[in-house]
C-alpha atoms as a PDB file:
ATOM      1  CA  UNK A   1     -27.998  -5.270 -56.022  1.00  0.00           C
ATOM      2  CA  UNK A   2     -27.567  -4.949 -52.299  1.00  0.00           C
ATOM      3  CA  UNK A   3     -24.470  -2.759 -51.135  1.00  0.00           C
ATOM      4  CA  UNK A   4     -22.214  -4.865 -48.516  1.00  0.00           C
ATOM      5  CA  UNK A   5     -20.186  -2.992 -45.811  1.00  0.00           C
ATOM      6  CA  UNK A   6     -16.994  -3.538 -47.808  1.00  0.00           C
ATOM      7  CA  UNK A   7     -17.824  -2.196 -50.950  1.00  0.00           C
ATOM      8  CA  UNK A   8     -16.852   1.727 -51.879  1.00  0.00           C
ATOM      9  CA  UNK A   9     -19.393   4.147 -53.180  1.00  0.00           C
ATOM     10  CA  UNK A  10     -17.652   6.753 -54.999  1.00  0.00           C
ATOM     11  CA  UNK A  11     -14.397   6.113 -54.068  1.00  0.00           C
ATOM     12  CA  UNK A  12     -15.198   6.158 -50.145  1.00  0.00           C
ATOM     13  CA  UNK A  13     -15.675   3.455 -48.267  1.00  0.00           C
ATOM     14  CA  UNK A  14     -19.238   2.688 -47.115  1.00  0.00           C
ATOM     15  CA  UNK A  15     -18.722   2.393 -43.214  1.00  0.00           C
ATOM     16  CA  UNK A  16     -17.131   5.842 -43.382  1.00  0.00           C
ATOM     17  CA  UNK A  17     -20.482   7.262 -45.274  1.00  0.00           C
ATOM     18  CA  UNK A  18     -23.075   5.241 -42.453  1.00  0.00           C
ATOM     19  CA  UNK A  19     -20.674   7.013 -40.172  1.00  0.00           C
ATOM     20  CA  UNK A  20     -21.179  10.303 -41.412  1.00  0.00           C
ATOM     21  CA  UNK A  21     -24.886   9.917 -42.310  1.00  0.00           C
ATOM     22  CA  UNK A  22     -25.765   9.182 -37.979  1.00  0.00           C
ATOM     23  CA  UNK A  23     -23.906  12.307 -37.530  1.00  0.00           C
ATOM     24  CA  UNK A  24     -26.094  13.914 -39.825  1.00  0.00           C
ATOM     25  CA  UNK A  25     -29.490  12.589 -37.945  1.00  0.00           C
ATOM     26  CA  UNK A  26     -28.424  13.496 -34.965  1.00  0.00           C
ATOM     27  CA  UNK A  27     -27.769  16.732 -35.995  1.00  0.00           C
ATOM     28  CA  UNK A  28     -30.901  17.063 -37.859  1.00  0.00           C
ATOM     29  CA  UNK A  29     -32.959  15.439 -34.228  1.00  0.00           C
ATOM     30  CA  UNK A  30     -31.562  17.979 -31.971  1.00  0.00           C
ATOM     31  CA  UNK A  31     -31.600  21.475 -31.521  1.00  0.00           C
ATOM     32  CA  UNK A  32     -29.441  24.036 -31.560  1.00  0.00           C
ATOM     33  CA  UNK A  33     -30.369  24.834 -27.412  1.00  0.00           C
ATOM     34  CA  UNK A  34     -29.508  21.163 -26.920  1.00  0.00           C
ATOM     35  CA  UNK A  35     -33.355  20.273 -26.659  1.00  0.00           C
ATOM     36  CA  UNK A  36     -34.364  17.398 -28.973  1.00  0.00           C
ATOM     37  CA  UNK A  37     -36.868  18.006 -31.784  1.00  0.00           C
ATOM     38  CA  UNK A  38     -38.426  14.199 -31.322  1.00  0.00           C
ATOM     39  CA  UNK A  39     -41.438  14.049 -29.834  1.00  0.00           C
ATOM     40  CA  UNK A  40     -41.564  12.623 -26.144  1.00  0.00           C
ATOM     41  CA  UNK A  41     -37.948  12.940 -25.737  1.00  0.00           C
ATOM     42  CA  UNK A  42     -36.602  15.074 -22.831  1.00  0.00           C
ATOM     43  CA  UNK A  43     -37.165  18.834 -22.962  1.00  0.00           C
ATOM     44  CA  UNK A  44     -34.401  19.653 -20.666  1.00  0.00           C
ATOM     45  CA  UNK A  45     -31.184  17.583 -22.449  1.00  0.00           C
ATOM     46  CA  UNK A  46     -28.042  18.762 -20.168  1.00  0.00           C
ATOM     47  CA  UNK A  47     -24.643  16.961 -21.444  1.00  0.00           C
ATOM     48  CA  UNK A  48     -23.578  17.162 -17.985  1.00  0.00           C
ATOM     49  CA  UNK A  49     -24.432  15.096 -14.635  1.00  0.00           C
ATOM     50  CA  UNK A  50     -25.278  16.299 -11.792  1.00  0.00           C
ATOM     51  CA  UNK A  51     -22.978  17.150  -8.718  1.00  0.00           C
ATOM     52  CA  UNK A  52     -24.192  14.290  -6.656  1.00  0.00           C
ATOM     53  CA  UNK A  53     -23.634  11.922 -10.143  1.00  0.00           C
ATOM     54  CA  UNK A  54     -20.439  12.802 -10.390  1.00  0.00           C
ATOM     55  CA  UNK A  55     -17.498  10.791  -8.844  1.00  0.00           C
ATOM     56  CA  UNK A  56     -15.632  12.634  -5.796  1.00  0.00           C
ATOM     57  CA  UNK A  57     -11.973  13.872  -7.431  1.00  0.00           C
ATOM     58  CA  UNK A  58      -9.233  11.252  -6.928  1.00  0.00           C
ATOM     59  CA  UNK A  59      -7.613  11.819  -3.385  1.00  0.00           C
ATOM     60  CA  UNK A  60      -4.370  13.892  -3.863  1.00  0.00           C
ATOM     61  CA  UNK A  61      -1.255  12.289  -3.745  1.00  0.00           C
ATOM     62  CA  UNK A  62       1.576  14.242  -2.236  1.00  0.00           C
ATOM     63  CA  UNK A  63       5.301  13.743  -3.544  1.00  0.00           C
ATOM     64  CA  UNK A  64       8.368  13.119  -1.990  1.00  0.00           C
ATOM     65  CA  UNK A  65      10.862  15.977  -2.605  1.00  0.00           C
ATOM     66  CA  UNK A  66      14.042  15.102  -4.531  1.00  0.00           C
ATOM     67  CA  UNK A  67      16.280  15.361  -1.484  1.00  0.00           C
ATOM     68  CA  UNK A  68      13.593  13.096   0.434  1.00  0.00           C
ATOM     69  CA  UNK A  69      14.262  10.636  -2.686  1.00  0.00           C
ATOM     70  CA  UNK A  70      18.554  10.849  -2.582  1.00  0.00           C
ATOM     71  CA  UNK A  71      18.831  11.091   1.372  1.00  0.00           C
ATOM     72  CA  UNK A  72      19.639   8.080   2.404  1.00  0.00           C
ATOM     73  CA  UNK A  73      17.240   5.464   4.384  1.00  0.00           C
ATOM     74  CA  UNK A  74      17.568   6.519   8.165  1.00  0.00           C
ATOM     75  CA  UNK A  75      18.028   3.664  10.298  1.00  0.00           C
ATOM     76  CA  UNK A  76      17.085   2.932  14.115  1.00  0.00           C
ATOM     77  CA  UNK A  77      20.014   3.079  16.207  1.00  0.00           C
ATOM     78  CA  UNK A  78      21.603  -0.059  16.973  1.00  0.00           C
ATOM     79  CA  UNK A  79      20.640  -1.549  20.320  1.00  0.00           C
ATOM     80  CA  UNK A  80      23.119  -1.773  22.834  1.00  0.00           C
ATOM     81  CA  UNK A  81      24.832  -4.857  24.102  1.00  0.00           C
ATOM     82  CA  UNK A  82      26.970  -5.052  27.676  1.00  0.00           C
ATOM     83  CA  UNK A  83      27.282  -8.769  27.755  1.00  0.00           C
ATOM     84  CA  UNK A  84      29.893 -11.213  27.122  1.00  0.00           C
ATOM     85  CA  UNK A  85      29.396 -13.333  24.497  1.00  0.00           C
ATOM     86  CA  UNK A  86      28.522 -16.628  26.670  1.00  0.00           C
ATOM     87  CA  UNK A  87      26.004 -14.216  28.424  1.00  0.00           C
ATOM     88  CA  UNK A  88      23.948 -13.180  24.785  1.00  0.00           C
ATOM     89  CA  UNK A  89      24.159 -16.855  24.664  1.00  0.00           C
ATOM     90  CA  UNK A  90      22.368 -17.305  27.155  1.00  0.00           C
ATOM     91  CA  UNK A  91      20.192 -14.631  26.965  1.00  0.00           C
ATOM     92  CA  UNK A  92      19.480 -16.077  23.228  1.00  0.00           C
ATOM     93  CA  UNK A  93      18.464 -19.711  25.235  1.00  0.00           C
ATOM     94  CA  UNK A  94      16.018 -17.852  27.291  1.00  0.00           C
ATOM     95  CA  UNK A  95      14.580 -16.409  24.393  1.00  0.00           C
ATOM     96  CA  UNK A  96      14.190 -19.515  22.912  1.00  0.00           C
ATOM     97  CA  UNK A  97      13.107 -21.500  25.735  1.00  0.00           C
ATOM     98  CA  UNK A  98      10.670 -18.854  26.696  1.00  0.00           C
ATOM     99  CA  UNK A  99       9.680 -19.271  22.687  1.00  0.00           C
ATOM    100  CA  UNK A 100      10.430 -15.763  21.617  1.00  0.00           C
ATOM    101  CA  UNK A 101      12.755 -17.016  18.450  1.00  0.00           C
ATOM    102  CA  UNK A 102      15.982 -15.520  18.426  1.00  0.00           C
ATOM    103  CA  UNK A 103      17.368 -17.008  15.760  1.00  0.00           C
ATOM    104  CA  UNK A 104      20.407 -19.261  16.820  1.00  0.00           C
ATOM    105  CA  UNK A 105      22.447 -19.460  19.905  1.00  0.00           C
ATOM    106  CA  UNK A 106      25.650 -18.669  18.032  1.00  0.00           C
ATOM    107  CA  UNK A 107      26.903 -16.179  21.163  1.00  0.00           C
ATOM    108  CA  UNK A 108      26.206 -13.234  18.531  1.00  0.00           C
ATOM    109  CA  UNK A 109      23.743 -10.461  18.843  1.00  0.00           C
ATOM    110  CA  UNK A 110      21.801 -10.155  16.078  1.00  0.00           C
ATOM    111  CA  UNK A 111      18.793  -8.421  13.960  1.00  0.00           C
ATOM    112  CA  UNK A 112      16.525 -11.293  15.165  1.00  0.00           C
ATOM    113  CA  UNK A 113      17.994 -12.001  18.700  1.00  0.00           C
ATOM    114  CA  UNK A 114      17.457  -7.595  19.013  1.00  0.00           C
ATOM    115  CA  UNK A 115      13.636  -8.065  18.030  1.00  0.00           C
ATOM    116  CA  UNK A 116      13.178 -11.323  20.144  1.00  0.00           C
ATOM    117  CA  UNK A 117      14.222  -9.119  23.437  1.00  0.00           C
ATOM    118  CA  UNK A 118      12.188  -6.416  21.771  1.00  0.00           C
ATOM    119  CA  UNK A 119       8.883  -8.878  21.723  1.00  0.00           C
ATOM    120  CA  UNK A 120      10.093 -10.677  25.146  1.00  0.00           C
ATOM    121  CA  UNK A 121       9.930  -6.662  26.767  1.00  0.00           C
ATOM    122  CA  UNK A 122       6.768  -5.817  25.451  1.00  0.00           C
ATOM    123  CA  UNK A 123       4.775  -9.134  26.575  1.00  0.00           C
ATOM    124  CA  UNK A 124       6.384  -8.564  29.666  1.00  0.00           C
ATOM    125  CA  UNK A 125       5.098  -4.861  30.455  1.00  0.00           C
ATOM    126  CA  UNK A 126       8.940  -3.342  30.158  1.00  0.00           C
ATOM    127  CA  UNK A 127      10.084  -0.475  28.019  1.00  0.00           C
ATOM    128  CA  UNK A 128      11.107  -1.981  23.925  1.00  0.00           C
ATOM    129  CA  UNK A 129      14.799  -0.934  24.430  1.00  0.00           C
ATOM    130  CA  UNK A 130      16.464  -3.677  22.809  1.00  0.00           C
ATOM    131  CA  UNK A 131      19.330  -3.181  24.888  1.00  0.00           C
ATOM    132  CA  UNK A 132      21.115  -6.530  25.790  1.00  0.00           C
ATOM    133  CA  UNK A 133      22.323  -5.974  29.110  1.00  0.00           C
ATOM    134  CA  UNK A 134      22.235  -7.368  32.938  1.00  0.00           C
ATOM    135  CA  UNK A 135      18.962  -5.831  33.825  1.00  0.00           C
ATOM    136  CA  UNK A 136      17.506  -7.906  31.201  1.00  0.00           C
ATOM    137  CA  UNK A 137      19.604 -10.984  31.738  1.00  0.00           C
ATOM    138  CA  UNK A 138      18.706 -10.779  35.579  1.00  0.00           C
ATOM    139  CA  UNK A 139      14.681 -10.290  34.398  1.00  0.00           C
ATOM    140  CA  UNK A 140      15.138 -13.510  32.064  1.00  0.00           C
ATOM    141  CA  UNK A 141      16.362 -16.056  34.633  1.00  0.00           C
ATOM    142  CA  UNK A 142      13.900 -14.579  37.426  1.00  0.00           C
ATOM    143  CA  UNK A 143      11.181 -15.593  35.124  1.00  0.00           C
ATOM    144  CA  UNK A 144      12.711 -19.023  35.247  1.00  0.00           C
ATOM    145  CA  UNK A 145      11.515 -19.597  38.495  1.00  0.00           C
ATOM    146  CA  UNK A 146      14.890 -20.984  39.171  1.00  0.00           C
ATOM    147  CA  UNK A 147      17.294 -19.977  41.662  1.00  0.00           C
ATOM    148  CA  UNK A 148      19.556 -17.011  40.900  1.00  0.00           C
ATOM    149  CA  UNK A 149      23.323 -17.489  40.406  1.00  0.00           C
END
């Protein structure tokens, strides 16, 4: 009668008992010093891998202190604006004729109309202020080619 995996010997199940018996043999195949007792198997048996084997620890990963966590997000100051509003409308058709997107020419200064003069400065070799004011207006309709009010 063959035994089948599923069956119990004594009480114990059989997979349990093949488990314990490969314990066994490899308990009985190797030495105490860690060298194995089969013949042409390594001498030397080290459980560990070498240095240049092993894989470099994970970088470390610094965390933010609690009162980095609660402070509130810090925010770039607001740009400044010295035009009217039928100036930062025109300043937002400039933009938009010269393709720089400012979002629409509602005669308000906004987050995108801010980072269109933003972009329109820094293709233009001036400092990123932001700043919506006659300096910029003036620099706008001299790049117009047009003549100058």
């Amino acid at each position: 009668m063959a035994l089948k995996i599923e069956e119990t010997i004594g009480g114990a199940p059989a997979v349990g008992l093949l488990a314990i018996g490969v314990m066994a043999l490899a308990l009985v195949f190797t030495h105490p010093g860690g060298q194995s007792l089969l013949k042409g198997a390594r001498a030397n048996y080290s459980p560990q891998l070498p240095a240049e084997r092993l894989a470099p620890p994970p970088p470390q990963v610094l965390s933010p202190s609690v009162a980095e966590i609660l402070a509130p997000p810090k925010e770039e100051p607001r740009p400044k604006v010295t035009l009217s509003r039928d100036e930062i409308g025109e300043v937002q058709a400039w933009l938009r004729a010269y393709d720089f997107h400012p979002g629409p020419v509602d005669l308000a200064a906004g987050p995108r109309t801010f980072a269109a003069v933003k972009a329109f400065e820094a293709a233009h070799q001036l400092p990123e202020t932001g700043n919506l004011n006659r300096a910029l207006l003036e620099t706008l309709r001299r790049k117009s080619g047009l003549p100058l009010r």
